[in-house]
C-alpha atoms as a PDB file:
ATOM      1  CA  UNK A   1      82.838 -46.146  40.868  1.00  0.00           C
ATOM      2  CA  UNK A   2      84.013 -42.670  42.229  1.00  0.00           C
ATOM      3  CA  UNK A   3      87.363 -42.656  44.134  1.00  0.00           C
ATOM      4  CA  UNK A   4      86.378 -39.252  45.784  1.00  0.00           C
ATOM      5  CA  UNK A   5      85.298 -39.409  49.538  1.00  0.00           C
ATOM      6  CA  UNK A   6      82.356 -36.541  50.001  1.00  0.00           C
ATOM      7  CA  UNK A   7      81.823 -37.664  53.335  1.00  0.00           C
ATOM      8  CA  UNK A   8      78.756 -37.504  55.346  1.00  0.00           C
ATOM      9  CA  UNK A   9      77.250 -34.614  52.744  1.00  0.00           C
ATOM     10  CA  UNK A  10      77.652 -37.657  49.918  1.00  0.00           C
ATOM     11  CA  UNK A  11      73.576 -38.068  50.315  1.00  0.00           C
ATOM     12  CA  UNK A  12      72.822 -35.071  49.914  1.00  0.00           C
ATOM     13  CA  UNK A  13      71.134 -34.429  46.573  1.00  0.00           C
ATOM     14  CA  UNK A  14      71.236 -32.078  43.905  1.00  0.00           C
ATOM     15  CA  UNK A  15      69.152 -31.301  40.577  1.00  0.00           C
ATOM     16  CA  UNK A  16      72.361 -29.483  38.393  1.00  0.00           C
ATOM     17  CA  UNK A  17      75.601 -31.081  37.329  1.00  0.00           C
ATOM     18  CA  UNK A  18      78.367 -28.789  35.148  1.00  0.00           C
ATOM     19  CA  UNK A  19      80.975 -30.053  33.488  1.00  0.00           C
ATOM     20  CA  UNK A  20      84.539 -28.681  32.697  1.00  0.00           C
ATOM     21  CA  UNK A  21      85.955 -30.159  28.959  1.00  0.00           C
ATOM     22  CA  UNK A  22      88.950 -28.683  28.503  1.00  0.00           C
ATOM     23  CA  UNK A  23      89.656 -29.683  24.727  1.00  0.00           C
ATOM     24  CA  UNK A  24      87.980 -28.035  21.592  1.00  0.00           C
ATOM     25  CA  UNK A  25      88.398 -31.636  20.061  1.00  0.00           C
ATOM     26  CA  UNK A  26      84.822 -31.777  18.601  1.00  0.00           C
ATOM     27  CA  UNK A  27      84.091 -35.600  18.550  1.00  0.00           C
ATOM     28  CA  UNK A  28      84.542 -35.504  22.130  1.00  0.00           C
ATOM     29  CA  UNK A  29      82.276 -32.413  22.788  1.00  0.00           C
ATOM     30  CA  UNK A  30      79.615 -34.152  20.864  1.00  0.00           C
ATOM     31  CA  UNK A  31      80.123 -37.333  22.999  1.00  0.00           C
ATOM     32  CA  UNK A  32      79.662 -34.977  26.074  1.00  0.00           C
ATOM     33  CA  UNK A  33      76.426 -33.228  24.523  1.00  0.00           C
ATOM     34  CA  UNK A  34      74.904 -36.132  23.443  1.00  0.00           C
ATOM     35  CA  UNK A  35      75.474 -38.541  26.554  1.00  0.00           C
ATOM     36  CA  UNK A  36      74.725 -34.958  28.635  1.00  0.00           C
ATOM     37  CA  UNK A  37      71.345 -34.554  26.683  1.00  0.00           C
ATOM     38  CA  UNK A  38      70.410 -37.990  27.896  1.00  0.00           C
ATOM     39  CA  UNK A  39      70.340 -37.012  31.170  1.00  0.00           C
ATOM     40  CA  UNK A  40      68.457 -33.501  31.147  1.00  0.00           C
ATOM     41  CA  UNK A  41      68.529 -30.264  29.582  1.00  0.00           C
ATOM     42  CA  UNK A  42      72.003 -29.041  28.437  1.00  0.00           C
ATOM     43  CA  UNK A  43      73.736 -25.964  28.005  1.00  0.00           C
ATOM     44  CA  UNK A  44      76.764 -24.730  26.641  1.00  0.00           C
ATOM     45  CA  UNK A  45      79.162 -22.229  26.756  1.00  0.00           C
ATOM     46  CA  UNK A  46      82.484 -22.166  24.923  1.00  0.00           C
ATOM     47  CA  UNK A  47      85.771 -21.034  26.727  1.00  0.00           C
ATOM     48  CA  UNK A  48      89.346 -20.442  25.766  1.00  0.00           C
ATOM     49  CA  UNK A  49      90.405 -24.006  26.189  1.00  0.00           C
ATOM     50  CA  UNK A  50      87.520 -26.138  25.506  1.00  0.00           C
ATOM     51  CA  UNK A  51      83.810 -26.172  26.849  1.00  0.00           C
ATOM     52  CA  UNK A  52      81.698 -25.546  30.260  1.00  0.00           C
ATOM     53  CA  UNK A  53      78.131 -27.597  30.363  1.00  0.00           C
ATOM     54  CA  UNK A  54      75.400 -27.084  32.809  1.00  0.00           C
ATOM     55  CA  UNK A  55      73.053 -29.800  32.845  1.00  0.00           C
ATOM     56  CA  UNK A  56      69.515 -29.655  34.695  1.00  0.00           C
ATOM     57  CA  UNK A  57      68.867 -33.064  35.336  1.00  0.00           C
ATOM     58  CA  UNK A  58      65.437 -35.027  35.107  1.00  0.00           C
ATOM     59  CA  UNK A  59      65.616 -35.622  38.512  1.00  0.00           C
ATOM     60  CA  UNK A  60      67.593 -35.400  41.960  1.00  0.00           C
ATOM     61  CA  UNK A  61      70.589 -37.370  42.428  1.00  0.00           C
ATOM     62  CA  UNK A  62      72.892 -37.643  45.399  1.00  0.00           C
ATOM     63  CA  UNK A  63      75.829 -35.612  45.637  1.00  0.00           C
ATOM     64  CA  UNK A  64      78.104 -39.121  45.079  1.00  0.00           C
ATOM     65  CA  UNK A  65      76.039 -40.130  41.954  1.00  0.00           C
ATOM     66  CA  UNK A  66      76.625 -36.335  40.398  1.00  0.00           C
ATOM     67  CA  UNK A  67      80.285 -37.009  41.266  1.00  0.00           C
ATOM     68  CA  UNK A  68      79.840 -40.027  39.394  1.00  0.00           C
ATOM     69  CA  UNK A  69      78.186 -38.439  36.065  1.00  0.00           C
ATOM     70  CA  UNK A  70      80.477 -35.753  36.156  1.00  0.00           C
ATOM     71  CA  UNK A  71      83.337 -38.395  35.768  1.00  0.00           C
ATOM     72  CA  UNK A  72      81.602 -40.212  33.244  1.00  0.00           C
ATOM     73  CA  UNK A  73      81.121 -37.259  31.153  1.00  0.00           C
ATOM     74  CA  UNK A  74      84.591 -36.256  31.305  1.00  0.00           C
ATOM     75  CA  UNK A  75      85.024 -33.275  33.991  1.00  0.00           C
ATOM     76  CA  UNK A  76      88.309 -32.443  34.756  1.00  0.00           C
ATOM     77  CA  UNK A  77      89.673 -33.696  37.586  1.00  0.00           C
ATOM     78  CA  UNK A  78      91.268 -30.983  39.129  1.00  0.00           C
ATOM     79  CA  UNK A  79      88.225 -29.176  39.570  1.00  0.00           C
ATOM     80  CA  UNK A  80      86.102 -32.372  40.812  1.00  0.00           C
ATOM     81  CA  UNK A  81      88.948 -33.030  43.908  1.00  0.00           C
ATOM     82  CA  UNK A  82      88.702 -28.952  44.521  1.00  0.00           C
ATOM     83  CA  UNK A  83      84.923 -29.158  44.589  1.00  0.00           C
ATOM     84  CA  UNK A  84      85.404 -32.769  47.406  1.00  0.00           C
ATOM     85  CA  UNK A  85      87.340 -30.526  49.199  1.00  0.00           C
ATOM     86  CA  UNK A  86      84.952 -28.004  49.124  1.00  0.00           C
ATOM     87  CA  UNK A  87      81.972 -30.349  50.309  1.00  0.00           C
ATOM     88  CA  UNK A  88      84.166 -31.732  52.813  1.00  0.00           C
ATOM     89  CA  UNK A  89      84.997 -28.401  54.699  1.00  0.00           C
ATOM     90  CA  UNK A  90      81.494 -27.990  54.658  1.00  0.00           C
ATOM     91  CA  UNK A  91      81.036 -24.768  51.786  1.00  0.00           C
ATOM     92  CA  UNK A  92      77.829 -25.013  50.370  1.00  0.00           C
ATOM     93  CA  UNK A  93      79.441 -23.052  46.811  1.00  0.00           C
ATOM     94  CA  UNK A  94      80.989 -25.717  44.437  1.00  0.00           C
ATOM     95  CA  UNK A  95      80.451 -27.265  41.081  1.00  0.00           C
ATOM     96  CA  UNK A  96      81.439 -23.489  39.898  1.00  0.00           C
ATOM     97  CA  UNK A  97      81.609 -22.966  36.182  1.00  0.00           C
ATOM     98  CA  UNK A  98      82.079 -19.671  34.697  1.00  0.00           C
ATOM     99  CA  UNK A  99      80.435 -18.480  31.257  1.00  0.00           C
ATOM    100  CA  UNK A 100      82.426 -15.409  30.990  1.00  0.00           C
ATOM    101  CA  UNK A 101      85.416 -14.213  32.799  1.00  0.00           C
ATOM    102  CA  UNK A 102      86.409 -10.915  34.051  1.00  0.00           C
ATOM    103  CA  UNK A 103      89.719  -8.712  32.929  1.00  0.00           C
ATOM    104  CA  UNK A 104      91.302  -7.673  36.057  1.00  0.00           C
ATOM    105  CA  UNK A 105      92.721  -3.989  35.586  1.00  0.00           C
END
């Protein structure tokens, strides 16, 4: 059970979850890959503190059951409240993950 409201958008549904890991511990980023793989096609991308997956899923889900995967599979939490918020206040960007970041100059 999720404990994050979405609201009225919580039906809405989506084909794409991602998935923030933020350890390099590698028994846990195999749990993630492997329970991941189960539910579509996976892909990785290694960052400074741990891992970013984008998962296209076998089918649609609502919003509230991606909310739930994404907890199950270990997201952080931060980013899952920021991306309620987001829903909430009615942007139609969130579930962000970058695979490379910028230098600023």
């Amino acid at each position: 059970m999720s404990f994050i409201d979405l609201g009225k958008r919580g039906d809405e549904l989506v084909d794409e979850i991602g998935v923030d890991i933020d350890t390099k511990n590698p028994l846990i980023n195999l749990m993630v890959q492997v329970n991941a793989s189960n539910l579509g096609v996976v892909h990785s991308y290694e960052t400074r503190k741990g891992w970013h997956y984008r998962v296209k899923l076998k089918r649609e889900i609502t919003l509230k059951d991606a909310f739930k995967l994404r907890q199950y599979l270990g997201d952080d939490m931060y980013r899952m409240l920021i991306d309620a918020m987001r829903i909430r206040m009615g942007l139609t960007i969130y579930d962000v993950l970058f695979t490379a970041k910028k230098q600023l100059k």
